[in-house]
Protein backbone atom coordinates (compact mmCIF):
# COMPACT_ATOMS: atom_id res chain seq x y z
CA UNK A 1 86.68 -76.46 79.41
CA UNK A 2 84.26 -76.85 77.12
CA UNK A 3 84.33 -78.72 73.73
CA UNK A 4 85.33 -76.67 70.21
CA UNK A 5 83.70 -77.22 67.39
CA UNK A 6 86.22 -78.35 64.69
CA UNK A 7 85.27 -76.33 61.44
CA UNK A 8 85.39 -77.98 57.87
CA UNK A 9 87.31 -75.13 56.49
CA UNK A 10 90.11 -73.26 57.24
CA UNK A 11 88.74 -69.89 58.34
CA UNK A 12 92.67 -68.41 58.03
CA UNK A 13 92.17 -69.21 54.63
CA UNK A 14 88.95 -67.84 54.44
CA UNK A 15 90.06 -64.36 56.33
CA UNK A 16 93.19 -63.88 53.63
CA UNK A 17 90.17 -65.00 50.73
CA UNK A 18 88.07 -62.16 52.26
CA UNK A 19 90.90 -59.36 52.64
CA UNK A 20 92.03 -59.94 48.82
CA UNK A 21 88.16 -60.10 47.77
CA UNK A 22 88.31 -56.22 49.57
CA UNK A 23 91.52 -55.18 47.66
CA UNK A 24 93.93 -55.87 50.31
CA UNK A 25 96.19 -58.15 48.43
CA UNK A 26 99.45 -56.79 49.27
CA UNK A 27 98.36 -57.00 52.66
CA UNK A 28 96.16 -60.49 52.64
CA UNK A 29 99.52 -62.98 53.12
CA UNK A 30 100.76 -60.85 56.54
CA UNK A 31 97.38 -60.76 57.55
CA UNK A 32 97.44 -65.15 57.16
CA UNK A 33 100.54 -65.25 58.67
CA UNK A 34 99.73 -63.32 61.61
CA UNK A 35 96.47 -64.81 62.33
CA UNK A 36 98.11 -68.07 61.90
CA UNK A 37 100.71 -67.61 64.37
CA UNK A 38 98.05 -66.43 66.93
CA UNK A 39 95.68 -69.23 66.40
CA UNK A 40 99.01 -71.61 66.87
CA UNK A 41 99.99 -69.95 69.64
CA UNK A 42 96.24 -70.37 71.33
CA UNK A 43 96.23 -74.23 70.33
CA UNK A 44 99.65 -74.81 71.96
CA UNK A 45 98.66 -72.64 75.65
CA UNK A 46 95.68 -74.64 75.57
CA UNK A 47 97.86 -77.39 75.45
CA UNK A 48 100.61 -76.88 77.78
CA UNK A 49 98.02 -75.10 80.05
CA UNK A 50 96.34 -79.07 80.19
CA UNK A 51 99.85 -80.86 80.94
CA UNK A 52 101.06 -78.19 83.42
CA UNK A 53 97.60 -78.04 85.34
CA UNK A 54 98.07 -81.68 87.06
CA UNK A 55 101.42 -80.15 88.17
CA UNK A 56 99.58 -76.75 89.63
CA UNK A 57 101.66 -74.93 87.58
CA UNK A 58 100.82 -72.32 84.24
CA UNK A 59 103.59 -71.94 81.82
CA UNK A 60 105.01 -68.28 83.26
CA UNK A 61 105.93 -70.19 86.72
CA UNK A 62 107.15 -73.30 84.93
CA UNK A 63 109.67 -71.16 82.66
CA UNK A 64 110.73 -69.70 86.25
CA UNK A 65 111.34 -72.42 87.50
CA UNK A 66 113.12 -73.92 84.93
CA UNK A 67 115.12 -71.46 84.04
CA UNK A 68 116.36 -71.47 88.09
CA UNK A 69 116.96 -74.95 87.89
CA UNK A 70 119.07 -74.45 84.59
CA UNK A 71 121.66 -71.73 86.99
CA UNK A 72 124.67 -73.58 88.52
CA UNK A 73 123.37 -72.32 91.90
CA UNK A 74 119.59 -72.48 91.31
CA UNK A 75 119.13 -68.86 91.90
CA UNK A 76 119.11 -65.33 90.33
CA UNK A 77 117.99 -61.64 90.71
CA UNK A 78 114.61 -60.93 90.49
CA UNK A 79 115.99 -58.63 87.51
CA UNK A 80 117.71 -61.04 85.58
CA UNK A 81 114.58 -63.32 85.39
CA UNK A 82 112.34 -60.75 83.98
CA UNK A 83 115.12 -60.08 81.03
CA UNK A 84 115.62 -63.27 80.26
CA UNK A 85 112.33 -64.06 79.85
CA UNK A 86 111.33 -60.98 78.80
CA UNK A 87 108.71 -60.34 81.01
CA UNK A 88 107.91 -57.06 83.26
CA UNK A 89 109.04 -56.98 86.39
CA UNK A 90 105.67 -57.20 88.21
CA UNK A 91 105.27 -60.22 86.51
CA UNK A 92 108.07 -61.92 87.77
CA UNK A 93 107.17 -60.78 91.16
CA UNK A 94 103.88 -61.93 91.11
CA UNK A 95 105.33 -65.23 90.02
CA UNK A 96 107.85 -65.45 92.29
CA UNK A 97 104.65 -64.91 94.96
CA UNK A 98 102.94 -67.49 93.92
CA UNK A 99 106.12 -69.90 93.91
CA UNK A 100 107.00 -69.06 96.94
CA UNK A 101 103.66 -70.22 98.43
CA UNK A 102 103.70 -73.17 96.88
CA UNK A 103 106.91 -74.13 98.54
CA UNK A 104 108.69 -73.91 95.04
CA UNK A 105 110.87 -71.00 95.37
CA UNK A 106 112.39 -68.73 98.43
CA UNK A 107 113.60 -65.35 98.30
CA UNK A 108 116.94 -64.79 99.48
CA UNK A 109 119.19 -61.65 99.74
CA UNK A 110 121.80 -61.30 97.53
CA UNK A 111 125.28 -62.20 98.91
CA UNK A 112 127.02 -59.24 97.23
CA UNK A 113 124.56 -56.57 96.48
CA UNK A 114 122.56 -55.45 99.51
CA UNK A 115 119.91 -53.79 97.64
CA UNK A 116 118.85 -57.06 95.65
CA UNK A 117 116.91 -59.93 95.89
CA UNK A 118 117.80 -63.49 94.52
CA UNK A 119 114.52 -66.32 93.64
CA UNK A 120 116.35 -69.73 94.84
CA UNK A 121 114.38 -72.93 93.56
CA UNK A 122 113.53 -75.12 96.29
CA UNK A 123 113.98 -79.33 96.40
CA UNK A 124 110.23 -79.33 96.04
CA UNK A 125 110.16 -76.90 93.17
CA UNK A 126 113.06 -78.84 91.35
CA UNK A 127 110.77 -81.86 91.47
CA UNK A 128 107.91 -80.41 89.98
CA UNK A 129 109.66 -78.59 87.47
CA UNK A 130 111.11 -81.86 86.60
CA UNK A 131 108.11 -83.64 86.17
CA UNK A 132 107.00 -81.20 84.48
CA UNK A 133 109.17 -80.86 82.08
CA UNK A 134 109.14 -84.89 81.26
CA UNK A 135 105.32 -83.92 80.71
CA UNK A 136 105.89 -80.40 78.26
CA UNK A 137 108.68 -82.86 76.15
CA UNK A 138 106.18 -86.06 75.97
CA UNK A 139 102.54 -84.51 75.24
CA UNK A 140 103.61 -81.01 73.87
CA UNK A 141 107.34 -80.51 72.76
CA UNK A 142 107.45 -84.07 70.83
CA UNK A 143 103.71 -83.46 69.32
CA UNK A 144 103.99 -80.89 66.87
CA UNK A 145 103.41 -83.00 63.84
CA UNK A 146 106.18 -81.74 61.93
CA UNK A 147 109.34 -83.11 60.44
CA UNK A 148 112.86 -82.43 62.39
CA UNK A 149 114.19 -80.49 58.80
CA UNK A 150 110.34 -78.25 59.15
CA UNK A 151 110.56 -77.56 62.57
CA UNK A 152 114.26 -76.18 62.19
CA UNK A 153 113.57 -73.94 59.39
CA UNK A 154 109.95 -72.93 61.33
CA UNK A 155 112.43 -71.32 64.41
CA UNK A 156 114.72 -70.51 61.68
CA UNK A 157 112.04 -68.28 59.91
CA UNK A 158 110.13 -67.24 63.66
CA UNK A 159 113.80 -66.60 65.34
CA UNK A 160 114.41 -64.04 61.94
CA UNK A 161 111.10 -62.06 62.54
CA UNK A 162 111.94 -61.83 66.05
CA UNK A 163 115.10 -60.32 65.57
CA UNK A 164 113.15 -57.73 62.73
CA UNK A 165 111.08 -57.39 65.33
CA UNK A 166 113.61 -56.05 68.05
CA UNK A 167 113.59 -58.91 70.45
CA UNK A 168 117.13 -59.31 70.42
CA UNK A 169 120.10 -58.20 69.17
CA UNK A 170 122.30 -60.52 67.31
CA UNK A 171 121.29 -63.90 65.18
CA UNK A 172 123.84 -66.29 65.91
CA UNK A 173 125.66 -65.05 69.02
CA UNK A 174 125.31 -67.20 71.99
CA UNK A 175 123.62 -66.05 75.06
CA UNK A 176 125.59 -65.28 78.19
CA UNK A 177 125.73 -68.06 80.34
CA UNK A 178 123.75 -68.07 83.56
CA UNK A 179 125.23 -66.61 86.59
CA UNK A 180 125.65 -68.87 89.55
């Protein structure tokens, strides 16, 4: 990966300087904001895109993994994955592909419902999801350079906007627990 340059300005700050200079005030702060969030977002992929490497792993088949190895059972529909990570469906299959080559996953047939499919995390894949995890929480999770009281009102603010946004339903209501 090649080296950025790191600029002597913020060009963010710049961008909303340039939208008000073109009388788009009222729009210049979403504008920040948005950009903002995207640039943050880019910063912390590149990030967790460096821990998870070592680990063969990008950050859609870690969260499926993890979130298997959260279940009492280790394993769920191919469905359910996709809504609760709120991905399309032929993304979780092509994760689930490339898990299940790696030895990290298995698909199994549901015992109940003939017609579905379950993802069960493997021994191997609970290992690496493991490690990786103690990797994410030591040189991403734990590196933000913000204060605890910050960080909570930052998910505060984002978890708000997502709600706006349609992401989910109700602020405050705890999510249903995950199926065996």
């Amino acid at each position: 990966m090649a080296e950025r340059t790191r600029l002597h300005f913020d060009p963010v700050a710049e961008a909303e300087r340039q939208w008000r200079a073109n009388g788009w005030n009222e729009a210049a702060p979403g504008m920040g904001v948005v950009t903002s969030i995207m640039r943050v977002q880019q910063l912390f992929m590149s990030r967790v895109d460096a821990v998870l490497r070592p680990h063969d792993l990008t950050f859609a088949r870690f969260e499926v993994l993890r979130l298997l190895a959260f279940t009492r059972e280790g394993a769920l529909p191919l469905g359910k994955i996709g809504a609760r990570l709120q991905v399309h469906p032929a993304s979780v299959t092509s994760a689930i592909d490339r898990l299940e080559r790696q030895g990290f996953v298995v698909r199994v047939p549901h015992p109940t419902d003939g017609r579905a499919i379950l993802a069960e995390i493997t021994a191997a894949g609970r290992r690496v999801v493991d490690e990786a995890t103690v990797d994410l929480n030591d040189k991403a999770f734990t590196q933000l350079g913000l204060s605890d009281a910050d960080l909570h009102e930052l998910v505060r603010i984002l978890r708000e906007m997502r709600h706006r946004a349609g992401d989910f339903d109700q602020v405050g209501v705890d999510p249903d627990p995950l199926p065996a």
